[in-house]
C-alpha atoms as a PDB file:
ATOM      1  CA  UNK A   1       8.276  10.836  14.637  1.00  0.00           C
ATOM      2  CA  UNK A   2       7.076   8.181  16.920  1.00  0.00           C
ATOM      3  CA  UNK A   3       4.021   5.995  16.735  1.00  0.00           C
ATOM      4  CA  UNK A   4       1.816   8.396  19.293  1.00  0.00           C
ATOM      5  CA  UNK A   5       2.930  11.718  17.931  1.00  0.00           C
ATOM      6  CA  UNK A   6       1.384  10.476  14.745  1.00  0.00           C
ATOM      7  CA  UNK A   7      -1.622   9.363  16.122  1.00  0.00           C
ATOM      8  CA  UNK A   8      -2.001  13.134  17.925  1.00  0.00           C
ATOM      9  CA  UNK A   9      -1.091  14.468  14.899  1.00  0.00           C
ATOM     10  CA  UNK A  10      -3.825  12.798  13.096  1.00  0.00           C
ATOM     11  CA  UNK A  11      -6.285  13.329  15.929  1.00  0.00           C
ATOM     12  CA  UNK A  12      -5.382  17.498  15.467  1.00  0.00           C
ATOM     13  CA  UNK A  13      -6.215  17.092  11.722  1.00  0.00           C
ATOM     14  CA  UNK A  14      -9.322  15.660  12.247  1.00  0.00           C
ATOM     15  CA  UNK A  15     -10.616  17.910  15.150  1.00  0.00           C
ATOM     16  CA  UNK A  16      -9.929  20.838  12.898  1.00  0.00           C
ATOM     17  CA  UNK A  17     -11.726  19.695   9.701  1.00  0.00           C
ATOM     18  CA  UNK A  18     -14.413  18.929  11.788  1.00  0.00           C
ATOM     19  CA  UNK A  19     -14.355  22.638  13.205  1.00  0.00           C
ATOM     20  CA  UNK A  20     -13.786  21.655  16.913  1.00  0.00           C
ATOM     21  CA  UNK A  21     -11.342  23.790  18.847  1.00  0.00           C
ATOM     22  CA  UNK A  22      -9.308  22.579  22.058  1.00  0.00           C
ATOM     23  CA  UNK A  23     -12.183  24.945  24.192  1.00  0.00           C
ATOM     24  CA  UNK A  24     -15.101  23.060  22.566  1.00  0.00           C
ATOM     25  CA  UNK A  25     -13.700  19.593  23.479  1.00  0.00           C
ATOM     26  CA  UNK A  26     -12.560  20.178  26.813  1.00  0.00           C
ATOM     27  CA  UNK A  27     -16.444  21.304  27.147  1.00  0.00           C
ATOM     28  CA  UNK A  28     -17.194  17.634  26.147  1.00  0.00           C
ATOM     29  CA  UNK A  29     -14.852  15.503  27.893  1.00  0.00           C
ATOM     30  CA  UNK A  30     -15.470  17.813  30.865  1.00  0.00           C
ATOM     31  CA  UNK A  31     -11.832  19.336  31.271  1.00  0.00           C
ATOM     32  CA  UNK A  32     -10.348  22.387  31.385  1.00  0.00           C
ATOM     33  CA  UNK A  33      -9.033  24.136  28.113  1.00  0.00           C
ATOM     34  CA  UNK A  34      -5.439  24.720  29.702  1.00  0.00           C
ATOM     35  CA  UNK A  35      -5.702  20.845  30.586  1.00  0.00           C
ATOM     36  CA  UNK A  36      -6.409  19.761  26.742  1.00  0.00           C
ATOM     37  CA  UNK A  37      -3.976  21.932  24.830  1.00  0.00           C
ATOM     38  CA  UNK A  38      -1.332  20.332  27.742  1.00  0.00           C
ATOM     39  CA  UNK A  39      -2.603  16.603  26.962  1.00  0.00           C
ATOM     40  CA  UNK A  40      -1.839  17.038  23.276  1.00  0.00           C
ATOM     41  CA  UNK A  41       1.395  19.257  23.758  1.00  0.00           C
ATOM     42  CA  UNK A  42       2.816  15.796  25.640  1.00  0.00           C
ATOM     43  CA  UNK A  43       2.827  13.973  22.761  1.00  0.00           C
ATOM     44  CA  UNK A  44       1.460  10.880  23.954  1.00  0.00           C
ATOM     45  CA  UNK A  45      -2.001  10.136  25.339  1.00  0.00           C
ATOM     46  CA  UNK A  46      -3.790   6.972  26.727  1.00  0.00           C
ATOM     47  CA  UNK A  47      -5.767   4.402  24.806  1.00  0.00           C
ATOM     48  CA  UNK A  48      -9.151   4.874  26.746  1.00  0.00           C
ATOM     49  CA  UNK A  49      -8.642   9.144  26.742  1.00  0.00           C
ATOM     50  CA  UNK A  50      -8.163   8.805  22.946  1.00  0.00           C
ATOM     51  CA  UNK A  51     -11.375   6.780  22.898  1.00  0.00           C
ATOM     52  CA  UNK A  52     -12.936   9.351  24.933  1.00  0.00           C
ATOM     53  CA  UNK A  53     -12.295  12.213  22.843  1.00  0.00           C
ATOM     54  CA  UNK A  54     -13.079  10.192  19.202  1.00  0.00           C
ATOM     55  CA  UNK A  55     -16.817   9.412  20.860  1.00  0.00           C
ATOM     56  CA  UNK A  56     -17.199  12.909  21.860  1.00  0.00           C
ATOM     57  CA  UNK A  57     -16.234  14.325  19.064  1.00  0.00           C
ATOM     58  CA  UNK A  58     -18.044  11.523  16.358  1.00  0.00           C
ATOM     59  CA  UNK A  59     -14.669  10.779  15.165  1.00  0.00           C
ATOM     60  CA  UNK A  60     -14.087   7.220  14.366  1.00  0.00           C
ATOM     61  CA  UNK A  61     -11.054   6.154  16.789  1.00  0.00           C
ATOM     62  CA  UNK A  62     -10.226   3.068  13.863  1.00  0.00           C
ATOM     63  CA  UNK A  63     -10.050   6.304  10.519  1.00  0.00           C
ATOM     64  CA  UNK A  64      -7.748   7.415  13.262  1.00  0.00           C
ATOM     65  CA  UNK A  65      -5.520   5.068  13.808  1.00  0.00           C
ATOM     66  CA  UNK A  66      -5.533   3.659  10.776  1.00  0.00           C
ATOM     67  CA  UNK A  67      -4.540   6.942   8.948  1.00  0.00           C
ATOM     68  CA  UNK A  68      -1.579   7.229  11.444  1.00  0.00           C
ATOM     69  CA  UNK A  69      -0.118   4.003  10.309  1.00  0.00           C
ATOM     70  CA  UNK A  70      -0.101   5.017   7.212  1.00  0.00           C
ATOM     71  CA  UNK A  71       1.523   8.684   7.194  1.00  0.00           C
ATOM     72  CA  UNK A  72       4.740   6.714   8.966  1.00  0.00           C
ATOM     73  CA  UNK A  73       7.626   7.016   6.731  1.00  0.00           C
ATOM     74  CA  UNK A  74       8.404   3.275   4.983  1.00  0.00           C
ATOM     75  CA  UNK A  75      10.299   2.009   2.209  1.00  0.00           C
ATOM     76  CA  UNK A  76       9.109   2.340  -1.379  1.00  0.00           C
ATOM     77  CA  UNK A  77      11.015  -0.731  -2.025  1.00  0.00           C
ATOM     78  CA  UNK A  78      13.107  -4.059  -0.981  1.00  0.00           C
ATOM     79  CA  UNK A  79      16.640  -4.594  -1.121  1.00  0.00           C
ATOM     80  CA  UNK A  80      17.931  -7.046  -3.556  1.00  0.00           C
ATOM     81  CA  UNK A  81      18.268  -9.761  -0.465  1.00  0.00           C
ATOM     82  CA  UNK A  82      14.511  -9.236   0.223  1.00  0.00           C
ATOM     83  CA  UNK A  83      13.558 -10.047  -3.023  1.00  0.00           C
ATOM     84  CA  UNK A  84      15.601 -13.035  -3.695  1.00  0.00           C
ATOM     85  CA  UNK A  85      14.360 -14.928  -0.257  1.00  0.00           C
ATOM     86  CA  UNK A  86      10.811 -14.177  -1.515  1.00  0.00           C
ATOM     87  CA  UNK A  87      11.379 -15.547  -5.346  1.00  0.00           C
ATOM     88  CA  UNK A  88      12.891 -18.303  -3.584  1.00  0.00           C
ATOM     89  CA  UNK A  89       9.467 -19.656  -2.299  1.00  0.00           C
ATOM     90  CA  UNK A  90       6.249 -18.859  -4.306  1.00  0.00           C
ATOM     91  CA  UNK A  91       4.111 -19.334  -1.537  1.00  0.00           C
ATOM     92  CA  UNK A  92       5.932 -16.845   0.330  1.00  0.00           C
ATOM     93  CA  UNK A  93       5.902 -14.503  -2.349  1.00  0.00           C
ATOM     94  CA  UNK A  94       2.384 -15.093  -2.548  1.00  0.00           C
ATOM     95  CA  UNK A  95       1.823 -14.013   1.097  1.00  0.00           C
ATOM     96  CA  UNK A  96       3.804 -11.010   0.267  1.00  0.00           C
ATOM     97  CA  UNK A  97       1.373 -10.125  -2.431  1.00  0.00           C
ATOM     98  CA  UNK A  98      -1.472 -10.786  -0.374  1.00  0.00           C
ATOM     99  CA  UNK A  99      -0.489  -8.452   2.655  1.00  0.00           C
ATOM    100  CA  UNK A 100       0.312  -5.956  -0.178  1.00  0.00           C
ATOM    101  CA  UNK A 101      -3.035  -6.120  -0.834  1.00  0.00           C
ATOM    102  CA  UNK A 102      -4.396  -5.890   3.103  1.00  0.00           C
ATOM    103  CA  UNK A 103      -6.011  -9.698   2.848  1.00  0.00           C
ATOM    104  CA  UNK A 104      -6.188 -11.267   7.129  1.00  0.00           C
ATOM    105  CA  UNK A 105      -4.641 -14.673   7.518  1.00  0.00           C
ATOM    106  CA  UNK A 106      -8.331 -15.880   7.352  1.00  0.00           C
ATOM    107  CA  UNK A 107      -8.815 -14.856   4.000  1.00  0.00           C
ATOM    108  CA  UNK A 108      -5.584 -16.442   2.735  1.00  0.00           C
ATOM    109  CA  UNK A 109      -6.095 -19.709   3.924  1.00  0.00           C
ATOM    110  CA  UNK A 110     -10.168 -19.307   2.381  1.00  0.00           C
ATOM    111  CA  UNK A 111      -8.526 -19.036  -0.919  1.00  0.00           C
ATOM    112  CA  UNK A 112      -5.694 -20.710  -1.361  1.00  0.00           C
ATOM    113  CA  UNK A 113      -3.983 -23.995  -0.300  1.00  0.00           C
ATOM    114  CA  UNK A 114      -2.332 -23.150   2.219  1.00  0.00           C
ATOM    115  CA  UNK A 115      -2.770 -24.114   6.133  1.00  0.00           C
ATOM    116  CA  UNK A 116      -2.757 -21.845   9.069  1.00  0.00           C
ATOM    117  CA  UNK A 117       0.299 -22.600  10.872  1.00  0.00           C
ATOM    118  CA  UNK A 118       2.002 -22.353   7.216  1.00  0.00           C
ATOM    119  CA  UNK A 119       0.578 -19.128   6.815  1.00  0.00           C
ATOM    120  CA  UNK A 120       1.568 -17.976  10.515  1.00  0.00           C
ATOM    121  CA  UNK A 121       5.110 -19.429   9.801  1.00  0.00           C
ATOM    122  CA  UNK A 122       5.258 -17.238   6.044  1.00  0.00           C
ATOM    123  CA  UNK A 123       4.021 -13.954   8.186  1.00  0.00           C
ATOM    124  CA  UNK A 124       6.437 -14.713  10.920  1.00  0.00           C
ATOM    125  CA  UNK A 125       9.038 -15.069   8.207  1.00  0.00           C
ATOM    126  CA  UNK A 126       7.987 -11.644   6.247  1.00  0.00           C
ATOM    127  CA  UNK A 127       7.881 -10.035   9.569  1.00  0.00           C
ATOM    128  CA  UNK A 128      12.095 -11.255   9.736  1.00  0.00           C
ATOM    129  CA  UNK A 129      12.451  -9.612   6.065  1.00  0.00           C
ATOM    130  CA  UNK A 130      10.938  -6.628   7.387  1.00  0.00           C
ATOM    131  CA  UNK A 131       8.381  -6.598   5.162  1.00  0.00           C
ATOM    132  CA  UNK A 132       5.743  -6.387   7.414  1.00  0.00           C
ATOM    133  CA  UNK A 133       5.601  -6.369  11.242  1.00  0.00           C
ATOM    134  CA  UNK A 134       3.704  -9.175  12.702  1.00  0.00           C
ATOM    135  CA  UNK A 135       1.403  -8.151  15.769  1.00  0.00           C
ATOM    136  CA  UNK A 136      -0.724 -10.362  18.523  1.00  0.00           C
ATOM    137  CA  UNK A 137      -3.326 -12.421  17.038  1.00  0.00           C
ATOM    138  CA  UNK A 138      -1.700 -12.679  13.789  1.00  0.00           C
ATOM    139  CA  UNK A 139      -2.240  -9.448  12.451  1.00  0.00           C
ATOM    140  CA  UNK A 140       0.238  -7.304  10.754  1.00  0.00           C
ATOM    141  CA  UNK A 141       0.859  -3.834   9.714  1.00  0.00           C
ATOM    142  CA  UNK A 142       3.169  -3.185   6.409  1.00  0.00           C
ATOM    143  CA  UNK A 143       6.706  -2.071   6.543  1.00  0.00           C
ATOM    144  CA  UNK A 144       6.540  -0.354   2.953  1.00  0.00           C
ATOM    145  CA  UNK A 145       4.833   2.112   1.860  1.00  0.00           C
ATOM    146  CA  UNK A 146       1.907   3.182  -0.682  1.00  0.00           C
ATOM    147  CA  UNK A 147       3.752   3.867  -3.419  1.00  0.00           C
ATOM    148  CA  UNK A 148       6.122   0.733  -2.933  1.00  0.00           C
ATOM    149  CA  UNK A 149       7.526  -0.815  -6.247  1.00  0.00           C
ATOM    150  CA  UNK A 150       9.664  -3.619  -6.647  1.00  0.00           C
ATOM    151  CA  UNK A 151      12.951  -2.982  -7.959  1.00  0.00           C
ATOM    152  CA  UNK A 152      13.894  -1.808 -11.558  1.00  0.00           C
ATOM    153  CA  UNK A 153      15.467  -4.756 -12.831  1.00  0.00           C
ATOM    154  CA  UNK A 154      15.662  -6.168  -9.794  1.00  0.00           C
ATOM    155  CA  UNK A 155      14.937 -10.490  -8.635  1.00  0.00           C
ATOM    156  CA  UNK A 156      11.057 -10.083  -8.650  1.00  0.00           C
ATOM    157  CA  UNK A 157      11.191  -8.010 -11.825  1.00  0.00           C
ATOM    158  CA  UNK A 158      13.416 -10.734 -13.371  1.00  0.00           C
ATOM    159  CA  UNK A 159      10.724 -13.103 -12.128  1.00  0.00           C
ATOM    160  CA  UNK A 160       7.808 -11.696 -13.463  1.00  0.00           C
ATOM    161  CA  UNK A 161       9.530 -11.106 -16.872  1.00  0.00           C
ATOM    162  CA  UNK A 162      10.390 -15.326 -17.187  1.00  0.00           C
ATOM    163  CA  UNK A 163       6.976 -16.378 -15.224  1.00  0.00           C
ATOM    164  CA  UNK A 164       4.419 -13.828 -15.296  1.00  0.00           C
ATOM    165  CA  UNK A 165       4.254 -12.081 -18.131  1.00  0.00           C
ATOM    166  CA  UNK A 166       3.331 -14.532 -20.836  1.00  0.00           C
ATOM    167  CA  UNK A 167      -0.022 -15.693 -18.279  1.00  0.00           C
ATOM    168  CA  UNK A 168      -1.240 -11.951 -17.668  1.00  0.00           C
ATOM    169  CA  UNK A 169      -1.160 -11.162 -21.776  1.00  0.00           C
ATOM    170  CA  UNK A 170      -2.654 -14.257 -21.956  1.00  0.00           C
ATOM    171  CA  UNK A 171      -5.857 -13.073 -21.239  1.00  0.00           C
ATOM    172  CA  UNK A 172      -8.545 -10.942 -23.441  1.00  0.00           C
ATOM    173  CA  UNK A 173      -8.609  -7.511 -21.568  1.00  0.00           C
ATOM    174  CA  UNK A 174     -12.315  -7.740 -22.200  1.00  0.00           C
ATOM    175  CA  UNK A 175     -13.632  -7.863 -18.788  1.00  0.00           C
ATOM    176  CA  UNK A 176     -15.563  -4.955 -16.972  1.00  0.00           C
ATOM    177  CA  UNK A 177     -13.068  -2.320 -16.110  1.00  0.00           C
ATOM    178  CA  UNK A 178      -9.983  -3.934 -17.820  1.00  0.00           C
ATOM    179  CA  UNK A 179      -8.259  -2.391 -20.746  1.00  0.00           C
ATOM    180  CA  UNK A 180      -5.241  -3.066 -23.178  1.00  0.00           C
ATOM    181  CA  UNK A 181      -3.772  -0.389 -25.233  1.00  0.00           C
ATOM    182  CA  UNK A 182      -0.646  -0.986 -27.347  1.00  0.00           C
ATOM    183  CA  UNK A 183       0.084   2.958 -28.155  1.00  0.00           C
ATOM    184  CA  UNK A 184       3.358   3.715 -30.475  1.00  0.00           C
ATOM    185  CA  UNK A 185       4.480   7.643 -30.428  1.00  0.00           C
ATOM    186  CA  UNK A 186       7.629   9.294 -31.586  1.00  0.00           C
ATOM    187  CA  UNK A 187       8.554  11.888 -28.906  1.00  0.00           C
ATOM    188  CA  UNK A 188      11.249  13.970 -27.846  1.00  0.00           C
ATOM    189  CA  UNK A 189      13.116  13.082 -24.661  1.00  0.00           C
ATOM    190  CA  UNK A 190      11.464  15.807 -23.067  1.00  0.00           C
ATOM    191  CA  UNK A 191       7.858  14.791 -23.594  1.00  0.00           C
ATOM    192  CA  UNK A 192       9.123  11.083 -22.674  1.00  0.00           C
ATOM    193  CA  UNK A 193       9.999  12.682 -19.096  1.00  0.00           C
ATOM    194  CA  UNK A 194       6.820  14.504 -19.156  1.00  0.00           C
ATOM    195  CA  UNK A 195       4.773  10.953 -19.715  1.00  0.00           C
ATOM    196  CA  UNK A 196       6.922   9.204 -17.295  1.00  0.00           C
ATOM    197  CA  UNK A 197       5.957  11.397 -14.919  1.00  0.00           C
ATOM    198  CA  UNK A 198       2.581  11.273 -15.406  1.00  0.00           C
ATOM    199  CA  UNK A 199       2.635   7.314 -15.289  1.00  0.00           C
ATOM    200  CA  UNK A 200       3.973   7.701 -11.610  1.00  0.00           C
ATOM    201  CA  UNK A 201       0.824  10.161 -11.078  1.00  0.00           C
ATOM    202  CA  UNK A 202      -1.129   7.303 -12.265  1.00  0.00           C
ATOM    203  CA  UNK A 203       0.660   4.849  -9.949  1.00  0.00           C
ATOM    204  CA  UNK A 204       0.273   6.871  -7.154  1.00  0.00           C
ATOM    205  CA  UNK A 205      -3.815   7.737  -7.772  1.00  0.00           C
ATOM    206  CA  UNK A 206      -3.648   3.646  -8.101  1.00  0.00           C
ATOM    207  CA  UNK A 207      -2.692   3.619  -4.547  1.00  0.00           C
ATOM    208  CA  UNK A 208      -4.829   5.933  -3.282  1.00  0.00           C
ATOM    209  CA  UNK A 209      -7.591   4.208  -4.903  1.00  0.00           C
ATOM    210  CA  UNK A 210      -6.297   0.822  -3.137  1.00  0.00           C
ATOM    211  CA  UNK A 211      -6.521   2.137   0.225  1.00  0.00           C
ATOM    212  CA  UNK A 212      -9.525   4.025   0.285  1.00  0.00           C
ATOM    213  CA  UNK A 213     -11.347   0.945  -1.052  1.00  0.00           C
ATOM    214  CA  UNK A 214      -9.966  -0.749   2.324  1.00  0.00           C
ATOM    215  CA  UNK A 215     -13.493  -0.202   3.945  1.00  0.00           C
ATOM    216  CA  UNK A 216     -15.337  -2.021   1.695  1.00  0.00           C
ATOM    217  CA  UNK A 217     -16.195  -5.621   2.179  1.00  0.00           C
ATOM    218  CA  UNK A 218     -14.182  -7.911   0.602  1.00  0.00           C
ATOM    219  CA  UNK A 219     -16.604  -9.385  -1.402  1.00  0.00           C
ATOM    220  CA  UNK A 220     -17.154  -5.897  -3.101  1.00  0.00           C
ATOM    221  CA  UNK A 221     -13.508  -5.965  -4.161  1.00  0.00           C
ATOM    222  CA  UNK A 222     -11.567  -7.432  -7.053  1.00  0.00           C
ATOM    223  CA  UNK A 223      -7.992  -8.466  -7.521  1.00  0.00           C
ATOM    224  CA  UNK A 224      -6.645  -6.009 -10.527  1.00  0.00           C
ATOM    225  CA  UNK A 225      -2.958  -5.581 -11.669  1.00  0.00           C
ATOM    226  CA  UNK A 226      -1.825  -2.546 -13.092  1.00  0.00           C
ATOM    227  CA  UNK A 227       1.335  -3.906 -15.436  1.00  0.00           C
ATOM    228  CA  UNK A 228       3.232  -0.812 -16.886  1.00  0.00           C
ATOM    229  CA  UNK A 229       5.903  -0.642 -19.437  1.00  0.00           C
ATOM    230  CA  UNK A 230       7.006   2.782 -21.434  1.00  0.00           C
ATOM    231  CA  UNK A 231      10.779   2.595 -22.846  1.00  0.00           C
ATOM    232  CA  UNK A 232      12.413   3.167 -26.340  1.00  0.00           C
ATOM    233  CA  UNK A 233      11.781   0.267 -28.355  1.00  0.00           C
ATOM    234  CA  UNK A 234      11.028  -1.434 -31.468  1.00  0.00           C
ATOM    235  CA  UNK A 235       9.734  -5.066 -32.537  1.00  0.00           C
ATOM    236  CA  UNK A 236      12.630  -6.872 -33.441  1.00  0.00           C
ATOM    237  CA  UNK A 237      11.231  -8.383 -36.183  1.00  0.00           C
ATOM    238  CA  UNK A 238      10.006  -4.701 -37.429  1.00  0.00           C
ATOM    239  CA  UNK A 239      14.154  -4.039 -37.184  1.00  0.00           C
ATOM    240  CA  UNK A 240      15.195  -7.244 -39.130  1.00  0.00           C
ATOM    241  CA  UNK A 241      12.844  -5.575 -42.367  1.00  0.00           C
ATOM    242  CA  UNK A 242      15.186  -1.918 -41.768  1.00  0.00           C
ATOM    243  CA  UNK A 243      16.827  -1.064 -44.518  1.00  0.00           C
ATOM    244  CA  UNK A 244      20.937  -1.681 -44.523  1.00  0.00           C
ATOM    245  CA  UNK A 245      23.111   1.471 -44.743  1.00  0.00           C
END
């Protein structure tokens, strides 16, 4: 589905939760009811006409647009080859995080040391990767999706196991809204699955949670990291004190 098919789409939605039929808008944009429900059945519609019918109706063009982008289908995750040429440089990694997290070039270069036409030259470069897609002005819309994850196992998994780990257990989990829970169980593989699943429900309400909180100034918003790990295991030094058969 393309890019304005979406954006109809979305523009459909919204006219019917707010209760407006295709005779009720043509009223307010001063058309004809045979002309509206032939405007949307093209599929495609102009800039300043999709304007037109946002005001009219007190829909907010931007929720509009900005819910289209993110319906389109995208990857939940890199290749291999992606993930290598961004553990290859740190600061492009850290780029990659950032637009992850929907930070402007401005606010990358505010906070870290990093210049602007290094920054333009890491986004052009993520924008080769497909990672994101790099538009006028140097804004960018992401090529993966909400629920993206990096690869099990994969180079950035690898990376955060050698580099990362050690620094975010390093801290006290102490701080408003943070938690750390160490939680041993003996379960069947059955209720394993059943937990796993709900650890991807979690994942995805993390998501949803990220993206709604896109409207809010950025000063109202935190950097947190969810870090995840369920899997059959035992402390090895727990299995050096089993008894010998």
């Amino acid at each position: 589905m393309s890019s304005p098919e979406l954006v109809l789409q979305v523009l459909r939605a919204e006219l019917r939760a707010a209760s407006i039929t295709y005779k009720a808008l043509a009223e307010r944009i001063g058309m004809s009811e045979s002309s509206v429900k032939r405007m949307f059945g093209q599929k495609d519609m102009a800039l300043s006409r999709l304007a037109q019918i946002c005001s009219a109706s007190g829909i907010a063009m931007e929720d509009v647009l900005r819910r289209a982008a993110d319906v389109q289908p995208h990857a939940d995750t890199l290749t291999a080859v992606q993930e290598k040429a961004l553990i290859a440089k740190p600061k492009l990694l850290l780029v990659a995080i950032c637009c992850m997290g929907h930070w402007t070039l401005e606010q990358v270069i505010e906070t870290y040391a990093i210049s602007e036409p290094e920054c333009i030259g890491f986004l052009a470069e993520l924008d080769r990767l497909g990672v994101i897609e790099l538009k006028p002005l140097n804004r960018y819309s992401l090529r993966v999706s909400n629920a993206f994850h990096w690869l099990a196992d994969g180079p950035v998994q690898q990376y955060v196991r050698e580099h990362v780990v050690a620094d975010y257990f390093g801290g006290r989990f102490d701080g408003p809204g943070e938690t750390l829970m160490c939680l041993p169980a003996r379960l069947s593989l059955p209720s394993a699955r059943e937990l796993l699943q709900k650890i991807q429900q979690l994942a995805a309400e993390l998501a949803r949670l990220h993206q709604g909180d896109r409207r809010l100034p950025a000063l109202e918003r935190d950097g947190f990291t969810l870090l995840l790990g369920f899997r059959s295991w035992e402390f090895a030094a727990f299995t050096e004190m089993r008894r010998q058969a």
